[in-house]
C-alpha atoms as a PDB file:
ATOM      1  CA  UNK A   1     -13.322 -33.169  -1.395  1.00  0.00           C
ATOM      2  CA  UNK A   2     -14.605 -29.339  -0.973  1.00  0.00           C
ATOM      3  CA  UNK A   3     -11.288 -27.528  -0.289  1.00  0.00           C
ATOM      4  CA  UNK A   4     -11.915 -23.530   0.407  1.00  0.00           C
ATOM      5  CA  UNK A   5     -10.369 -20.452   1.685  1.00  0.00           C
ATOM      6  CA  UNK A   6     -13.288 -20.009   4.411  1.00  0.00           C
ATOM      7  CA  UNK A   7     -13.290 -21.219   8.113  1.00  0.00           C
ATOM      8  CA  UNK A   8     -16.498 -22.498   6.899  1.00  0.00           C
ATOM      9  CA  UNK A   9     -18.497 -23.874   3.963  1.00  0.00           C
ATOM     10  CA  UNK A  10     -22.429 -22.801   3.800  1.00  0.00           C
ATOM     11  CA  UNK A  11     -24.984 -25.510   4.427  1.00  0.00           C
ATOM     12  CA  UNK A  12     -22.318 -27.833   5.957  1.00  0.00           C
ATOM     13  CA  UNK A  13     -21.725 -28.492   9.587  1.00  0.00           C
ATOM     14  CA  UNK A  14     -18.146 -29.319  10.571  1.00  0.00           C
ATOM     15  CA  UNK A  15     -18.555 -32.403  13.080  1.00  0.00           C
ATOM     16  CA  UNK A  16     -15.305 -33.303  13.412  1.00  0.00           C
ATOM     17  CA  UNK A  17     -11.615 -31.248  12.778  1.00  0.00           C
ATOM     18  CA  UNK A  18      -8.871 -34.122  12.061  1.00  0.00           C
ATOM     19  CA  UNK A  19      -6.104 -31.777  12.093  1.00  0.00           C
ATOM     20  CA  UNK A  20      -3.796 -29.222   9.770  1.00  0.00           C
ATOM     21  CA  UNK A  21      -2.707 -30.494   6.488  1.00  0.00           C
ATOM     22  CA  UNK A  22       0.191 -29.397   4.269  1.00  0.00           C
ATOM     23  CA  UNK A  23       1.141 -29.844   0.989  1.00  0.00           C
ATOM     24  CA  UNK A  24       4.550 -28.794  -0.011  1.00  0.00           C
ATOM     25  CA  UNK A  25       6.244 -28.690  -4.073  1.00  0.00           C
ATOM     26  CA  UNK A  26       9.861 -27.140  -4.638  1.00  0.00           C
ATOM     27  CA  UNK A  27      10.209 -26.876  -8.340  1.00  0.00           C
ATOM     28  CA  UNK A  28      13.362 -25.766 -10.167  1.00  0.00           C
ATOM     29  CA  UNK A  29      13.194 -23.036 -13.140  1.00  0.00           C
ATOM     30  CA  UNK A  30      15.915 -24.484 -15.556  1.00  0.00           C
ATOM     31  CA  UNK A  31      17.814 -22.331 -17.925  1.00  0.00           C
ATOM     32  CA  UNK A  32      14.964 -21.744 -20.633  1.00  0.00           C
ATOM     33  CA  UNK A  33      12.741 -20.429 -18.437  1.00  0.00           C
ATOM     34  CA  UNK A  34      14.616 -17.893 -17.164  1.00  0.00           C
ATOM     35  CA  UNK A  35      15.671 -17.069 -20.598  1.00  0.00           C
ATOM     36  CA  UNK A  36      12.357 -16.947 -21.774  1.00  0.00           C
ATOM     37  CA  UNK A  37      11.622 -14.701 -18.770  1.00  0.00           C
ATOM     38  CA  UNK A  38      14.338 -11.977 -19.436  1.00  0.00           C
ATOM     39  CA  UNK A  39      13.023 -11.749 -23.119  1.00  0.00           C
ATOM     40  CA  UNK A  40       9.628 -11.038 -21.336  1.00  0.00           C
ATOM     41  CA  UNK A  41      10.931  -8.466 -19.136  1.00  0.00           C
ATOM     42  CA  UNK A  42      13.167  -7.025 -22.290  1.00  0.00           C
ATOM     43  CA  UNK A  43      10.315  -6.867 -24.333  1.00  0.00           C
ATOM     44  CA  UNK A  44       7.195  -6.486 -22.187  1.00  0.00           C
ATOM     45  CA  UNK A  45       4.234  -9.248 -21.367  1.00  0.00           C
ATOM     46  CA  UNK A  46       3.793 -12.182 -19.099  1.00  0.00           C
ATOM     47  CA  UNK A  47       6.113 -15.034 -18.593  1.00  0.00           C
ATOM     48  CA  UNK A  48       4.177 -17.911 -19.939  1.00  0.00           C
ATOM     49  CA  UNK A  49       6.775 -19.803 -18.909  1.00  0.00           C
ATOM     50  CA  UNK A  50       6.912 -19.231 -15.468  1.00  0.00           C
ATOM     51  CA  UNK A  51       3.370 -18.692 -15.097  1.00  0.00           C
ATOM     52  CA  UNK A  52       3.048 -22.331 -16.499  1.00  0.00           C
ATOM     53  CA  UNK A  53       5.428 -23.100 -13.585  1.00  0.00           C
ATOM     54  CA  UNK A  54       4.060 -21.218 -11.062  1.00  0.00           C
ATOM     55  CA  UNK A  55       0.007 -22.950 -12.110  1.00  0.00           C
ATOM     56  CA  UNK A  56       1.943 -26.779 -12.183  1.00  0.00           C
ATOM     57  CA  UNK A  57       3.498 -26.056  -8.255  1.00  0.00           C
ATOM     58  CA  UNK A  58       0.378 -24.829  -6.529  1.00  0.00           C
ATOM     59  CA  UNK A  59      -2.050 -26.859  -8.406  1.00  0.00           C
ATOM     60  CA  UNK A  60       0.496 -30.090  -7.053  1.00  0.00           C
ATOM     61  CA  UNK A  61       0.756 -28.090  -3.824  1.00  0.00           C
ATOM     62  CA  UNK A  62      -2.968 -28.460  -3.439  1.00  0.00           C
ATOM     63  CA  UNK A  63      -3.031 -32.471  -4.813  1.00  0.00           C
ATOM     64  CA  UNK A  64      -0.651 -33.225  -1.980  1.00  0.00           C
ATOM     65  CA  UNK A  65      -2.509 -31.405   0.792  1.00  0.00           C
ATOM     66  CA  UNK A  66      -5.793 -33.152  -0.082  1.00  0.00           C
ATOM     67  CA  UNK A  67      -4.180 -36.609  -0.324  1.00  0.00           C
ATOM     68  CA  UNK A  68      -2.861 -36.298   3.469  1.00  0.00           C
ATOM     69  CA  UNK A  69      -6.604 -34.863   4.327  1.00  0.00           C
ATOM     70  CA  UNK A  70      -8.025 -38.083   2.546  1.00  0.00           C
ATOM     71  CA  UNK A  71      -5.143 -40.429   4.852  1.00  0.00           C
ATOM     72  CA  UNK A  72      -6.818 -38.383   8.124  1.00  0.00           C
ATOM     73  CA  UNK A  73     -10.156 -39.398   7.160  1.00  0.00           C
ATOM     74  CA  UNK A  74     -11.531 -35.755   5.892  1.00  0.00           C
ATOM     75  CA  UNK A  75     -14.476 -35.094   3.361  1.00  0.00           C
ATOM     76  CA  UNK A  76     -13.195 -30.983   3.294  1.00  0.00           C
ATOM     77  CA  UNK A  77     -10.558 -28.989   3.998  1.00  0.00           C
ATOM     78  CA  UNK A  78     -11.049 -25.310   5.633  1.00  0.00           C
ATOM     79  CA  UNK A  79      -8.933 -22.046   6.323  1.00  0.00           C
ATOM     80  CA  UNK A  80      -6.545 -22.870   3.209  1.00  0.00           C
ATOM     81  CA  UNK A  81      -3.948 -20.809   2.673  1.00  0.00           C
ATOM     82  CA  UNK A  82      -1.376 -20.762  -0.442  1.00  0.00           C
ATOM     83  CA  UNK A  83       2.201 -19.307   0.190  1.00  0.00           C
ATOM     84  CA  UNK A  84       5.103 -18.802  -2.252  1.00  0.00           C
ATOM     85  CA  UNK A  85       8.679 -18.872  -1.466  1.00  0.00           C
ATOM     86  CA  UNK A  86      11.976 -18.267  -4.221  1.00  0.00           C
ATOM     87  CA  UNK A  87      14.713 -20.505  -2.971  1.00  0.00           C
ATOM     88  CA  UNK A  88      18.379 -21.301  -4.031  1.00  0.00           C
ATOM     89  CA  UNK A  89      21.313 -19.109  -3.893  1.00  0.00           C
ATOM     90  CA  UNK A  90      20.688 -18.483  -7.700  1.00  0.00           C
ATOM     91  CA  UNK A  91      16.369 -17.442  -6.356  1.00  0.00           C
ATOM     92  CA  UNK A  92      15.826 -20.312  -9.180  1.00  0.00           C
ATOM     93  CA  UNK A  93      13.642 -22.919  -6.747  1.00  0.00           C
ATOM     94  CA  UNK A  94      10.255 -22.180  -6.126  1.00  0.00           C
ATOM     95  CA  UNK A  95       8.404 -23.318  -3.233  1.00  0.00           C
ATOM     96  CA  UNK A  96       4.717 -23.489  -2.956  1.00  0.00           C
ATOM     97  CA  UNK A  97       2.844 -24.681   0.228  1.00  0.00           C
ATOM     98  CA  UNK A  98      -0.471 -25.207   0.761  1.00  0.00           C
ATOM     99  CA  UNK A  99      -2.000 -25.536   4.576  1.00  0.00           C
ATOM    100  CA  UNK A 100      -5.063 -25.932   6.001  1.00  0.00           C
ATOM    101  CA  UNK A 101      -7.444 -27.771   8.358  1.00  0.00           C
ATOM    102  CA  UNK A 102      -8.890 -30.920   7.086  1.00  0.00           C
ATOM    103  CA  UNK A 103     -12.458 -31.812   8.796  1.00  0.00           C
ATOM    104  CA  UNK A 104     -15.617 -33.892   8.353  1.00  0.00           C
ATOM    105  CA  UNK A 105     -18.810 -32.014   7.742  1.00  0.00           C
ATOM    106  CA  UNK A 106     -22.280 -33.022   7.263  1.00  0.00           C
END
């Protein structure tokens, strides 16, 4: 399955748009994480930890959204679009959704 950012992909014809798809992950950050992160923001660097978090949503994010393309009948999915949310009264969820349109091309 091609999935891409552009309304189109070079050398392919859509013939046929089946429809937005979505693929939605809400991931908790647990304790060690976010003590791992304040020793990163003490100290300087990247948060490997949430980083590693942040890769393991969107990449699932993505898995989900071309699963329900697949269901519709779609080789490709257009127009994609990754957004990030922090939810929880604590801001210790993370929400990642993926969106797009899946079509057939040729």
């Amino acid at each position: 399955m091609i999935v891409t950012t552009t309304p189109n992909i070079e050398g392919r014809r859509v013939i046929e748009y089946k429809g937005i798809v979505f693929g939605e992950v809400i991931s908790g950050v647990n304790f060690i994480k976010d003590f791992a992160a304040g020793l990163s923001n003490i100290f300087g660097g990247r948060s490997g930890s949430y980083e590693g978090e942040l890769i393991e949503a969107r990449e699932a994010a993505l898995k989900e959204m071309e699963k329900r393309a697949v269901t519709l009948g779609a080789n490709a999915i257009i127009g994609v679009d990754i957004d990030y949310e922090v939810l929880g009264q604590a801001g210790n969820m993370l929400m990642v959704t993926a969106s797009g349109t899946a079509v057939i091309t040729e």
